[in-house]
Each structure stands twice: as structure tokens, then as C-alpha cells.
Protein backbone atom coordinates (compact mmCIF):
# COMPACT_ATOMS: atom_id res chain seq x y z
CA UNK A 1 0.00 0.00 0.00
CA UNK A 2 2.92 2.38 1.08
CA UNK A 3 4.19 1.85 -2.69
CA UNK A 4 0.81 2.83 -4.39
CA UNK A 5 0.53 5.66 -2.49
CA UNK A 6 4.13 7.07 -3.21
CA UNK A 7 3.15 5.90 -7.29
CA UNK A 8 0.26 8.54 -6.70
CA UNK A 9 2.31 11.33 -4.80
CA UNK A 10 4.79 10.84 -8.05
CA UNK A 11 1.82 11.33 -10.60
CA UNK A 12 0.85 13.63 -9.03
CA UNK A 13 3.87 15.85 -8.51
CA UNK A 14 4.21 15.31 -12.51
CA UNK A 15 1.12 16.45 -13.61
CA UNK A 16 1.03 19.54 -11.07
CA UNK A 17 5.20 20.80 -12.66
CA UNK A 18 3.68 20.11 -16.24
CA UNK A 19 1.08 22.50 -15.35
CA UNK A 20 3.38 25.00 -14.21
CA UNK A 21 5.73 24.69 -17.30
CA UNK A 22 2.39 25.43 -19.41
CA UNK A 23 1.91 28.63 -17.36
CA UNK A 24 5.41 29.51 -17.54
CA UNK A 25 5.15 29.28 -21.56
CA UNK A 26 6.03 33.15 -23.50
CA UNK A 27 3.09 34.06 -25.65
CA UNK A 28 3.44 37.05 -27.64
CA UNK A 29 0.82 39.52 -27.41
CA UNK A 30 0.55 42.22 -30.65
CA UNK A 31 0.41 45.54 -28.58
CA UNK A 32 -1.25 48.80 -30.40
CA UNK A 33 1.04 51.08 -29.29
CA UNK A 34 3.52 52.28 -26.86
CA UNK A 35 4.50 55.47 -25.19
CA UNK A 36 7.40 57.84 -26.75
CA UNK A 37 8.04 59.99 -24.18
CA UNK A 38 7.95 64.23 -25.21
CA UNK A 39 11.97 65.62 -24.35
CA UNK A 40 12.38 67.69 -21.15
CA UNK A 41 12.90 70.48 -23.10
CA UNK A 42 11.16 69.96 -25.57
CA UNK A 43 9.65 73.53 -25.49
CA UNK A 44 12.86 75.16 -25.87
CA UNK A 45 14.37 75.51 -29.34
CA UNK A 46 16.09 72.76 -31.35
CA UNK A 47 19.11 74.25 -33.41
CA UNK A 48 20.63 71.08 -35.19
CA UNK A 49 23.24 72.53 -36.54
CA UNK A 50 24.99 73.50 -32.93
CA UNK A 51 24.36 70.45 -31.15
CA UNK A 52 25.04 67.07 -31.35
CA UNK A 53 22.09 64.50 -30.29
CA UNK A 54 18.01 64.43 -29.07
CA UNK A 55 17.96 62.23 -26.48
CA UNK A 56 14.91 60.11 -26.35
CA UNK A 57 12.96 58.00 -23.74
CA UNK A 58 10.51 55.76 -24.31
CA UNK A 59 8.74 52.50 -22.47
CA UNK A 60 8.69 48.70 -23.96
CA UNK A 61 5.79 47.57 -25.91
CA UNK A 62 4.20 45.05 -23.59
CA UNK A 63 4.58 41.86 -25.85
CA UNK A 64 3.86 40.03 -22.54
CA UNK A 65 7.06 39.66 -21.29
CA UNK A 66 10.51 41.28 -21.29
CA UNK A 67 12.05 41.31 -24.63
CA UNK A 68 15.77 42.37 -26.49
CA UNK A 69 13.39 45.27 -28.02
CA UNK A 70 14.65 47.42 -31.36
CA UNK A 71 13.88 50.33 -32.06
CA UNK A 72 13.95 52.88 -34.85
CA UNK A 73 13.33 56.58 -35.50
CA UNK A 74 10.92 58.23 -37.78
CA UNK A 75 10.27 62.35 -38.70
CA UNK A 76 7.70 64.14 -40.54
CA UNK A 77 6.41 67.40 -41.45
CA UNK A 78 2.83 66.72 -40.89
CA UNK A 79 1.23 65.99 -38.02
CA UNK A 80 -1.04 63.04 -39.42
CA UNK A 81 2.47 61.36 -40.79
CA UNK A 82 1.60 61.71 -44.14
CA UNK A 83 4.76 61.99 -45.30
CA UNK A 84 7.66 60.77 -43.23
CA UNK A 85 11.35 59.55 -43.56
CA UNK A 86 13.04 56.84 -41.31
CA UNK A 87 16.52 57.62 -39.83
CA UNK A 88 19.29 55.51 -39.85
CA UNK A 89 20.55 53.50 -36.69
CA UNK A 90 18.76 51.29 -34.16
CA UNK A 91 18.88 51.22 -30.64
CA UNK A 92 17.57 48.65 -28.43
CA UNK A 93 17.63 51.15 -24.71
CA UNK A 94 14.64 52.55 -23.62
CA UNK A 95 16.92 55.92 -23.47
CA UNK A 96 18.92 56.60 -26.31
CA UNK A 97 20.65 59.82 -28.33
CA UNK A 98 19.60 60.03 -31.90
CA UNK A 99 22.49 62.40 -34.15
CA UNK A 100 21.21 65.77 -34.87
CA UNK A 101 23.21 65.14 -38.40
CA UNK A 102 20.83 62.08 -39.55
CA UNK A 103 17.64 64.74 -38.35
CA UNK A 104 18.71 67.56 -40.41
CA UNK A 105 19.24 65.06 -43.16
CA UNK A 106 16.09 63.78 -43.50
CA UNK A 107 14.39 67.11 -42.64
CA UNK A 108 16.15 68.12 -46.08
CA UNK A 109 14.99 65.43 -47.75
CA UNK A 110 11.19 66.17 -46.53
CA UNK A 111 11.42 69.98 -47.62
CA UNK A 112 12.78 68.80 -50.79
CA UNK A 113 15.01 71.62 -51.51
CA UNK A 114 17.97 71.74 -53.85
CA UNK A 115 19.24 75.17 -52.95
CA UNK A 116 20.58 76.46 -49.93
CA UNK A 117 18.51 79.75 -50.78
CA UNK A 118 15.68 77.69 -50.88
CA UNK A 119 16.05 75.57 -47.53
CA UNK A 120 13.44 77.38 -44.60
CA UNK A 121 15.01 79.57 -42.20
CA UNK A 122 12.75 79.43 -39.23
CA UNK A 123 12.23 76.90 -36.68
CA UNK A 124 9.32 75.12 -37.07
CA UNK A 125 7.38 71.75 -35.68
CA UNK A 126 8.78 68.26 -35.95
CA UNK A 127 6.89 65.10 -35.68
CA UNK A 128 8.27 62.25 -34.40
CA UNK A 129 7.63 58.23 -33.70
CA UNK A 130 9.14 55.05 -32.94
CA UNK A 131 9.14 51.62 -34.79
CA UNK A 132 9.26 48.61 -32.32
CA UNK A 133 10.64 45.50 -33.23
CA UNK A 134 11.88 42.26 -31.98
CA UNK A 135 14.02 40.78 -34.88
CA UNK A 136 15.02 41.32 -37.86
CA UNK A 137 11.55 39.87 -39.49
CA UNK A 138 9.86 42.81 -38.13
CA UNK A 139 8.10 40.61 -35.38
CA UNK A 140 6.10 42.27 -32.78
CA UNK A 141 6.20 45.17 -35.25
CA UNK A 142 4.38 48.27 -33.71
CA UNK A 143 4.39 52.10 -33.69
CA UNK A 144 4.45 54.20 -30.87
CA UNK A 145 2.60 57.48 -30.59
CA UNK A 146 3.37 60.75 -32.32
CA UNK A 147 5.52 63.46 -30.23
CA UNK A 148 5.43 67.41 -31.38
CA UNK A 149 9.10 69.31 -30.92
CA UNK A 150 7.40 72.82 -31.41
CA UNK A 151 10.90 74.51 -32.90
CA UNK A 152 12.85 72.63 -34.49
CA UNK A 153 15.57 74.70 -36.87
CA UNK A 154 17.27 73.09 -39.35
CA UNK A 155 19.87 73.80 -41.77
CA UNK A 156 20.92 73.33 -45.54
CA UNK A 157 22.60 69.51 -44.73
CA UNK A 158 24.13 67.32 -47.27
CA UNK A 159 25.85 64.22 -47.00
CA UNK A 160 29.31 64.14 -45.90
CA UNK A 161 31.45 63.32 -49.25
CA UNK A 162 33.22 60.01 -49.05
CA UNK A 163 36.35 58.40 -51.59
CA UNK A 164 34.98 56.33 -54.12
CA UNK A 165 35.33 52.97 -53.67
CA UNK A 166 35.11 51.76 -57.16
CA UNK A 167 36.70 52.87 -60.27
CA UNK A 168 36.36 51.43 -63.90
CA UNK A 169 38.19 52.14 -67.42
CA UNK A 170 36.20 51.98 -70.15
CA UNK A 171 37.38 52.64 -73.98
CA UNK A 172 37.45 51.61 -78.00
CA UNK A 173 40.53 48.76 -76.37
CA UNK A 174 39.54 48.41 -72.95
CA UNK A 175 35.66 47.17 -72.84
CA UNK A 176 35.21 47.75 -76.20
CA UNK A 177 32.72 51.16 -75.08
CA UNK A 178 30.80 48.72 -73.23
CA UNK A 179 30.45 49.25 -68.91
CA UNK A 180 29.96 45.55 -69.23
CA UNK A 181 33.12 44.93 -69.86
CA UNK A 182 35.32 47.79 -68.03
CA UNK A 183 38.16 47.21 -66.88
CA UNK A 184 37.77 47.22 -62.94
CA UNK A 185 40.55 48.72 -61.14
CA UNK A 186 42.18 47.74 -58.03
CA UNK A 187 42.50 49.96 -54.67
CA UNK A 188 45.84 50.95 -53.61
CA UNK A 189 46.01 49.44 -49.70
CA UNK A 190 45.94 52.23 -47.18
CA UNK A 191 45.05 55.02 -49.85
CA UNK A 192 41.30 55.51 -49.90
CA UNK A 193 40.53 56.87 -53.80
CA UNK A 194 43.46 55.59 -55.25
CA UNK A 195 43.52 52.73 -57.80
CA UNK A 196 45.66 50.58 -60.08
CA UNK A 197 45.34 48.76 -63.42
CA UNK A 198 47.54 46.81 -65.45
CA UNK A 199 46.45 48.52 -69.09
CA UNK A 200 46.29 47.28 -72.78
CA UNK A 201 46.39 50.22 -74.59
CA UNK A 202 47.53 49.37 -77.85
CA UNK A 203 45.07 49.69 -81.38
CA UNK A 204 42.11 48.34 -82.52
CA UNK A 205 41.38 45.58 -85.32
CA UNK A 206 41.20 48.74 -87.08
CA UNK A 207 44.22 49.98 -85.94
CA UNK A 208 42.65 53.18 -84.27
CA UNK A 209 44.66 54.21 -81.47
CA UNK A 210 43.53 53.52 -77.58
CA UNK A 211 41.21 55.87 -76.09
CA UNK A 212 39.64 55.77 -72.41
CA UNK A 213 37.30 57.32 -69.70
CA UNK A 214 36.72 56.25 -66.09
CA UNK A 215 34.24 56.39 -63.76
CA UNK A 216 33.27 55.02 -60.03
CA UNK A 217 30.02 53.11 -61.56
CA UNK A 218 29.58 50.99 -64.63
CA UNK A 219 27.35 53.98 -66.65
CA UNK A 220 26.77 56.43 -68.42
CA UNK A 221 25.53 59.08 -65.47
CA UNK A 222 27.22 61.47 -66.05
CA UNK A 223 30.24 61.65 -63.47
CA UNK A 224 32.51 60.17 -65.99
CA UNK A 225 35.93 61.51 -66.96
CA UNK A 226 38.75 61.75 -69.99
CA UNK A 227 40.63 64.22 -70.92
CA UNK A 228 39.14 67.64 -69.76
CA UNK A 229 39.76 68.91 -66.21
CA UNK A 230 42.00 66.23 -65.33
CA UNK A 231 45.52 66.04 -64.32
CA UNK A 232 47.38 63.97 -66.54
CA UNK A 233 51.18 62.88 -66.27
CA UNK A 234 52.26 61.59 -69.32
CA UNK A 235 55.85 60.29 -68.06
CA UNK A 236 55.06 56.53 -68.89
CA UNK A 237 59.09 56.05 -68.31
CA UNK A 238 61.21 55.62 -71.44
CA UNK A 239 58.26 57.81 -73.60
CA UNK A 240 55.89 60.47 -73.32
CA UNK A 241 52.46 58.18 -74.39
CA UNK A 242 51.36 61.47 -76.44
CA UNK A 243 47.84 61.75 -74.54
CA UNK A 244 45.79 64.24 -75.96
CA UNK A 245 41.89 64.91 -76.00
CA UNK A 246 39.85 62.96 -78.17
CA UNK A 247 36.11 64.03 -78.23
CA UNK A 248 36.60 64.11 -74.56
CA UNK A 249 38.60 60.78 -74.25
CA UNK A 250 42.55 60.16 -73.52
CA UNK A 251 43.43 59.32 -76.57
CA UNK A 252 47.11 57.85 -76.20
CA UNK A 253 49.44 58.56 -79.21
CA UNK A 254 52.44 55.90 -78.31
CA UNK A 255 50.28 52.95 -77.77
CA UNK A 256 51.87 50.12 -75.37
CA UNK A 257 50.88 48.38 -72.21
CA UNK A 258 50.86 51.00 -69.06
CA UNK A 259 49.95 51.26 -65.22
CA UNK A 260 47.02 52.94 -64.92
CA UNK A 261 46.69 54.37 -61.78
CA UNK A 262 44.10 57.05 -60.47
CA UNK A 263 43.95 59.17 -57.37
CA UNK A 264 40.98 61.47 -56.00
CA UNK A 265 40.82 64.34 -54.40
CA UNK A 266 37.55 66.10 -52.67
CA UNK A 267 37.30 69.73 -53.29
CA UNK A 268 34.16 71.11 -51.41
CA UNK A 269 31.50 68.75 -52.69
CA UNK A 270 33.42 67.97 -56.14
CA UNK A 271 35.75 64.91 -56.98
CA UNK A 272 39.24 65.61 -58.55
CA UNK A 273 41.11 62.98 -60.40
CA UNK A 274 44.75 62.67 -61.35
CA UNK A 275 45.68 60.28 -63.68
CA UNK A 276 49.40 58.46 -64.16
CA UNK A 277 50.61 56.64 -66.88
CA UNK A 278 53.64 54.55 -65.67
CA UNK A 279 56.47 51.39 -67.45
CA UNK A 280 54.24 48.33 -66.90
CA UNK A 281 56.92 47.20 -64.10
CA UNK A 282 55.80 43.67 -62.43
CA UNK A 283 58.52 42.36 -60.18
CA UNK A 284 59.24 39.12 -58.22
CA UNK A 285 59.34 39.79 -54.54
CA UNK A 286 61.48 37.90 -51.35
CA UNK A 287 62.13 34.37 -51.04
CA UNK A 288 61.56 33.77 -55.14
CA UNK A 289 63.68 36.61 -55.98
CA UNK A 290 66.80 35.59 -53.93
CA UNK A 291 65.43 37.24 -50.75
CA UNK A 292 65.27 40.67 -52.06
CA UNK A 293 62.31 42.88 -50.73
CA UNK A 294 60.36 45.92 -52.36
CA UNK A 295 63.18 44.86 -55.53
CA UNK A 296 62.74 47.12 -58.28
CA UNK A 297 65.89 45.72 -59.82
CA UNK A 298 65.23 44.89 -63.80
CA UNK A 299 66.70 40.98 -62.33
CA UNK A 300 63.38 39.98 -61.03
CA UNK A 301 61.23 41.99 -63.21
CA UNK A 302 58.53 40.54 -65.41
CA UNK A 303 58.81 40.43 -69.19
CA UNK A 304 55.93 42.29 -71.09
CA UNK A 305 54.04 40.77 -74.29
CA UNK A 306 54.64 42.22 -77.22
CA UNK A 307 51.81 44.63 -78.30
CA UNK A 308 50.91 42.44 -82.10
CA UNK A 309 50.40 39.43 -79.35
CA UNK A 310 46.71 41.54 -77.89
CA UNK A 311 45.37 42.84 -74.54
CA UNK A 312 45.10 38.93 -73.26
CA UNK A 313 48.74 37.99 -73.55
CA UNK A 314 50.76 36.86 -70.47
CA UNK A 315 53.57 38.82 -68.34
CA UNK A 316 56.14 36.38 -67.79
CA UNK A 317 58.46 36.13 -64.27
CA UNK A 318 62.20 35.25 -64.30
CA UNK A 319 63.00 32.16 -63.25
CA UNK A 320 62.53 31.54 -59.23
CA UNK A 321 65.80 31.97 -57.67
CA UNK A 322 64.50 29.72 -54.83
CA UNK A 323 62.01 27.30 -53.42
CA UNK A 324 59.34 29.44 -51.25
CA UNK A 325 56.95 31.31 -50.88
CA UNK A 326 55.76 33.47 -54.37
CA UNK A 327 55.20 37.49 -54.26
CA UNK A 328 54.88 39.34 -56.95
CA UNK A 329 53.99 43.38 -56.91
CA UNK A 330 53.84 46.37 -58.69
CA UNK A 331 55.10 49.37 -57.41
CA UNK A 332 53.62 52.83 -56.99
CA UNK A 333 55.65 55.84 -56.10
CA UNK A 334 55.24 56.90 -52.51
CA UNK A 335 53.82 53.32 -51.52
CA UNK A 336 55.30 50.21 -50.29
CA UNK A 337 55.67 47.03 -53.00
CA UNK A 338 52.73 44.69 -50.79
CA UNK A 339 50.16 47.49 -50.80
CA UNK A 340 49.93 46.61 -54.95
CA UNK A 341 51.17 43.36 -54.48
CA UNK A 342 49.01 39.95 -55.87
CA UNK A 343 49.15 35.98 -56.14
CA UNK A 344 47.56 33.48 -58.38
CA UNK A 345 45.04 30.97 -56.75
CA UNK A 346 43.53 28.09 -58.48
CA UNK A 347 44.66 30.18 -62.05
CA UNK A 348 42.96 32.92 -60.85
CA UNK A 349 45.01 36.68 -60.47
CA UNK A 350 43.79 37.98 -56.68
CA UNK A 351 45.01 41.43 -55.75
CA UNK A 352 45.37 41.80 -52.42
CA UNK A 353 43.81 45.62 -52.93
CA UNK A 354 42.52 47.00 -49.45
CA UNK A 355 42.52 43.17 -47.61
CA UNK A 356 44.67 41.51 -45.04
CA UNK A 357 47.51 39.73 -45.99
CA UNK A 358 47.01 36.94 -48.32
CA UNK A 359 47.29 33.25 -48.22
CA UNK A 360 50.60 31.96 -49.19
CA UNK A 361 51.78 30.41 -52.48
CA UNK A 362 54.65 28.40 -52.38
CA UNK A 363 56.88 27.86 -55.68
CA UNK A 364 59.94 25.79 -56.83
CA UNK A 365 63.22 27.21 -57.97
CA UNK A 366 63.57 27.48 -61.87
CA UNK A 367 59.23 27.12 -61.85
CA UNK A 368 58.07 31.24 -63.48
CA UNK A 369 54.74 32.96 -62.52
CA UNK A 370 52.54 34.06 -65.92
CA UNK A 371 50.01 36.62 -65.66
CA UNK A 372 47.26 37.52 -67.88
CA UNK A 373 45.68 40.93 -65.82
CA UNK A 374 43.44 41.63 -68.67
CA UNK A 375 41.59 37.73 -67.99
CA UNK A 376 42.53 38.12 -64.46
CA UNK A 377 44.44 34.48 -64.71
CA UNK A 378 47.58 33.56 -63.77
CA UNK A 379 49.55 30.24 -63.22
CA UNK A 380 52.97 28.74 -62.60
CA UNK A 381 55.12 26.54 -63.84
């Protein structure tokens, strides 16, 4: 009997902690709201251009329990919301300090002005709400209520100008006039706007001399650039390449294979370009060119193709002066040899451009490294 009624106390004990684990279960309620709080000082005047954050407060959506909440900032013109913009940034405190910068921003963008004449001097009423999430598939999604900052003054903001991160060469050799087939050139490491390319610029089937314009994005928008208003040096080492403007293009008069290389300036809210034409100079580097380090020395350099043999013919290494490890460069004036150096992996030419240092590549004494940089292939053997 005393073991039937310890086979009941156990049952029971079971069912009465299954019980609790079904009460202790998270169900997620859909709220309607929740409370943005209005600023302390709110009344007082907002002048975004001399400070440097709103702070905000608000209180969790009650999802029916505690939750890793986000949240997100929206502004509009109009009370009703009619029109708003979202800013950029989360924050996932019930306190947090949004940047005056992204406010004025996005006030520009809802006054829709292009001039600073244009852009409205006076303070004037901001409207403001939250977005509540809980992950990044917009669960528990919900809006908070809408908050009036009476004076808000704004100012004539624009985006802070940034190097370009991409630049392409396009021309009658290189891409045939096609973006689709630019050449895409490589960033210098540790010189934001600066770029490299290994250049064909011989003739055409028709035996028309090279001509070429860049620009940061594959198109025709209107930001691209030849001839007029840049800096050009012309010093491709043994010969001046004769550039001259073509219908807006470089047009190069002493065709040949070149370094390409382009650097930007900002100038207020304008780009500047220089462009350099220098010896297509590909050297060996360390263990593979008898230990020898940023070598310049014509012993380890690269033999260039012959221009009759076309844009996708091969730079050829001297012989490896030792087993090791393979590094190969060009080299830039003012910049050291491994921030344009490159490697070959699986026949494919990697730059190591704005990354960390690459893998390593190990070669054989007498083996040579061949390069095609218009195919982007490479071997050795």
C-alpha cells in the first residue's frame, strides 16, 4: 500500500510541474502602441546645426514579457504622418541619443530643396515616432505614438562626401565602349581613392589608337571623366604616351601596355582625379627573388608581351631563384611594393587591394609565374 501511495504522490507531482511549465510558456501579445516619451525640453528651441544629439525616452511595448526590443526613429512634417522619412541606426535602450546630423538630413529630404537659398530659415514643428521591433523579421512590429518638438531649426545639410570605392576604365581597347566589360581597377592598400590597373592600350582591329574614360560606376551618369579637367602625367618612363583629348577621351598617341593608376581628391563637394601613366613594371618579390624585398631591380622583373600578341597575352616572371613562398607586386611611387602586391590561386590573379595579408603560395626554384591581368588568370610553372 505504502508503494501505491508514493506511485500517486509521483503522478501527481508530474502532472502539477507540467502544469506550471504550461503557465510559464512566452506568448506574444501584438500591442497597439507604446509610449514615446515628449523631451524635457522639448519647449525650448532645437538648433541642429549647434548640437550634437536628441535624447529620447521611451517604455517597452508590452509583448507580454521582457524582450531584447529594437527600435527605430521616424520624422515628418505633418502631423497626421503623411509623409515621413526613417533615420538611420537602431537602438535597443529605452533611453537613447539620436544624431542631430541624420535629423537635419532627412528634414532636407522632406522639404525637398535643392538650394541652400531655398532651404526654410525658421524653426518650425517636428513630428516624431518610434518603430518597435523584436528581430530582424519585423516581429512584434508596432508604432508608438506621435511626439510634437514645437521649434525645431534646421539647416541646408548634405551628405558628408566620401572616396569612391570603385573605379572602372572603359574605352574603344579596354571594354570595347561597353560598362559591361570595363576594366575594374584595383585599390591601392591604405590610400582611400586611389587605384591601379595593369592597361592594354595598344590599337584596334582597325588599328585606331587607344582611347579611355573612367568612372566610379559601370554607366553612363554622367560623373565620368577623360581628358578635360584632369591632371594627366604623361611620363610613362622611357616615352611620353602622347595623350591628348579625343572628343573628350585620352586618346594615347604611343600605344603600349601601361599602369594605370588614379587618385581622387575632394574639393568642397566635387571629386578631382589625377591620372598616371607609368612602365608596366611587375617584379618578383622575397624568397623567389633571392630574398630581395620591395626589388625594383630589372633581375626579377617581369617580361611584357609584345603589343601584335593583344590585350590577353601573359607577363612572364624570371625564373625563381628559390624554393618558397611566391610574391609578386607592382610598385607605386610613394607606396610600399605589398600594398599593390598579388598571387595566383587556383589560375585565378587575386590582388590583395585593401585586404589583409594573403594566403601563401609556395613555388619551386627554376618554376616562373605568368600573368594575364586583362583575364585576371595567372599560373605557374
Amino acid at each position: 500500500m505504502k508503494k501505491f501511495y508514493n506511485i500517486i504522490l509521483l503522478l501527481t507531482t508530474l502532472g502539477l510541474l507540467w502544469s506550471c511549465q504550461e503557465e510559464d510558456q512566452l506568448v506574444l501579445q501584438q500591442p497597439d502602441s507604446f509610449t514615446l516619451n515628449v523631451p524635457k525640453y522639448a519647449s525650448g528651441i532645437y538648433d541642429l546645426q549647434n548640437m550634437e544629439t536628441i535624447e529620447f525616452t521611451t517604455s517597452q511595448p508590452d509583448y507580454g514579457f521582457t524582450a531584447a526590443t529594437i527600435y527605430s526613429v521616424a520624422i515628418s512634417l505633418n502631423q497626421d504622418f503623411s509623409n515621413f522619412v526613417e533615420l538611420p541606426g537602431e537602438y535597443t535602450l529605452a533611453k537613447f541619443n539620436v544624431p542631430a546630423e541624420d535629423i537635419a538630413l532627412a528634414i532636407m529630404e522632406l522639404h525637398g530643396v535643392e538650394e541652400e537659398s531655398e532651404y526654410p530659415t525658421d524653426a518650425h514643428p517636428l513630428y516624431v515616432r518610434l518603430k518597435s521591433v523584436l528581430n530582424d523579421k519585423n516581429d512584434g512590429e508596432v508604432v508608438s505614438n506621435i511626439i510634437t518638438l514645437p521649434k525645431v531649426k534646421g539647416y541646408f545639410a548634405l551628405d558628408p562626401m566620401v572616396m569612391p570605392e570603385e573605379m572602372y576604365i572603359i574605352g574603344n581597347v579596354a571594354g570595347d565602349w561597353s560598362w559591361d566589360n570595363a576594366t575594374v581597377m584595383i585599390p591601392v592598400w591604405g590610400s582611400e581613392g586611389k587605384f591601379w590597373a595593369m592597361q592594354y592600350l595598344g590599337q584596334t582591329a582597325d588599328g585606331v589608337n587607344a582611347e579611355i574614360k573612367f568612372n566610379i560606376a559601370k554607366d553612363w551618369d554622367g560623373n565620368e571623366f577623360g581628358f578635360e579637367g584632369t591632371a594627366i602625367n604623361q611620363n610613362g618612363g622611357t616615352a611620353d604616351i602622347g595623350a591628348s583629348d579625343s572628343e573628350g577621351n585620352i586618346g594615347i598617341g604611343n600605344p603600349g601596355w601601361y599602369i594605370v593608376v588614379v587618385t581622387t581628391t575632394i574639393n568642397g563637394r566635387d571629386y578631382e582625379y589625377a591620372v598616371d601613366f607609368l612602365p608596366p613594371h611587375v617584379h618578383l618579390q622575397g624568397e623567389t627573388a633571392a630574398g630581395n624585398w620591395g626589388t625594383t631591380d630589372a633581375v626579377y622583373r617581369f617580361a611584357v608581351p609584345e603589343l601584335s600578341l593583344g590585350a590577353n597575352a601573359e607577363f612572364i616572371s624570371p625564373p625563381f631563384t628559390n624554393n618558397g613562398e611566391i610574391r609578386a607586386s607592382i610598385q607605386l611611387p610613394g607606396q610600399e611594393w605589398w600594398h599593390t602586391e598579388f598571387l595566383v590561386f587556383d589560375g585565378i590573379f587575386v590582388p590583395r587591394a585593401t585586404g589583409d595579408d594573403q594566403e601563401r603560395v609556395t613555388g619551386n626554384a627554376g618554376q616562373r609565374l605568368y600573368i594575364n591581368f586583362t583575364e585576371r588568370t595567372g599560373k605557374t610553372q
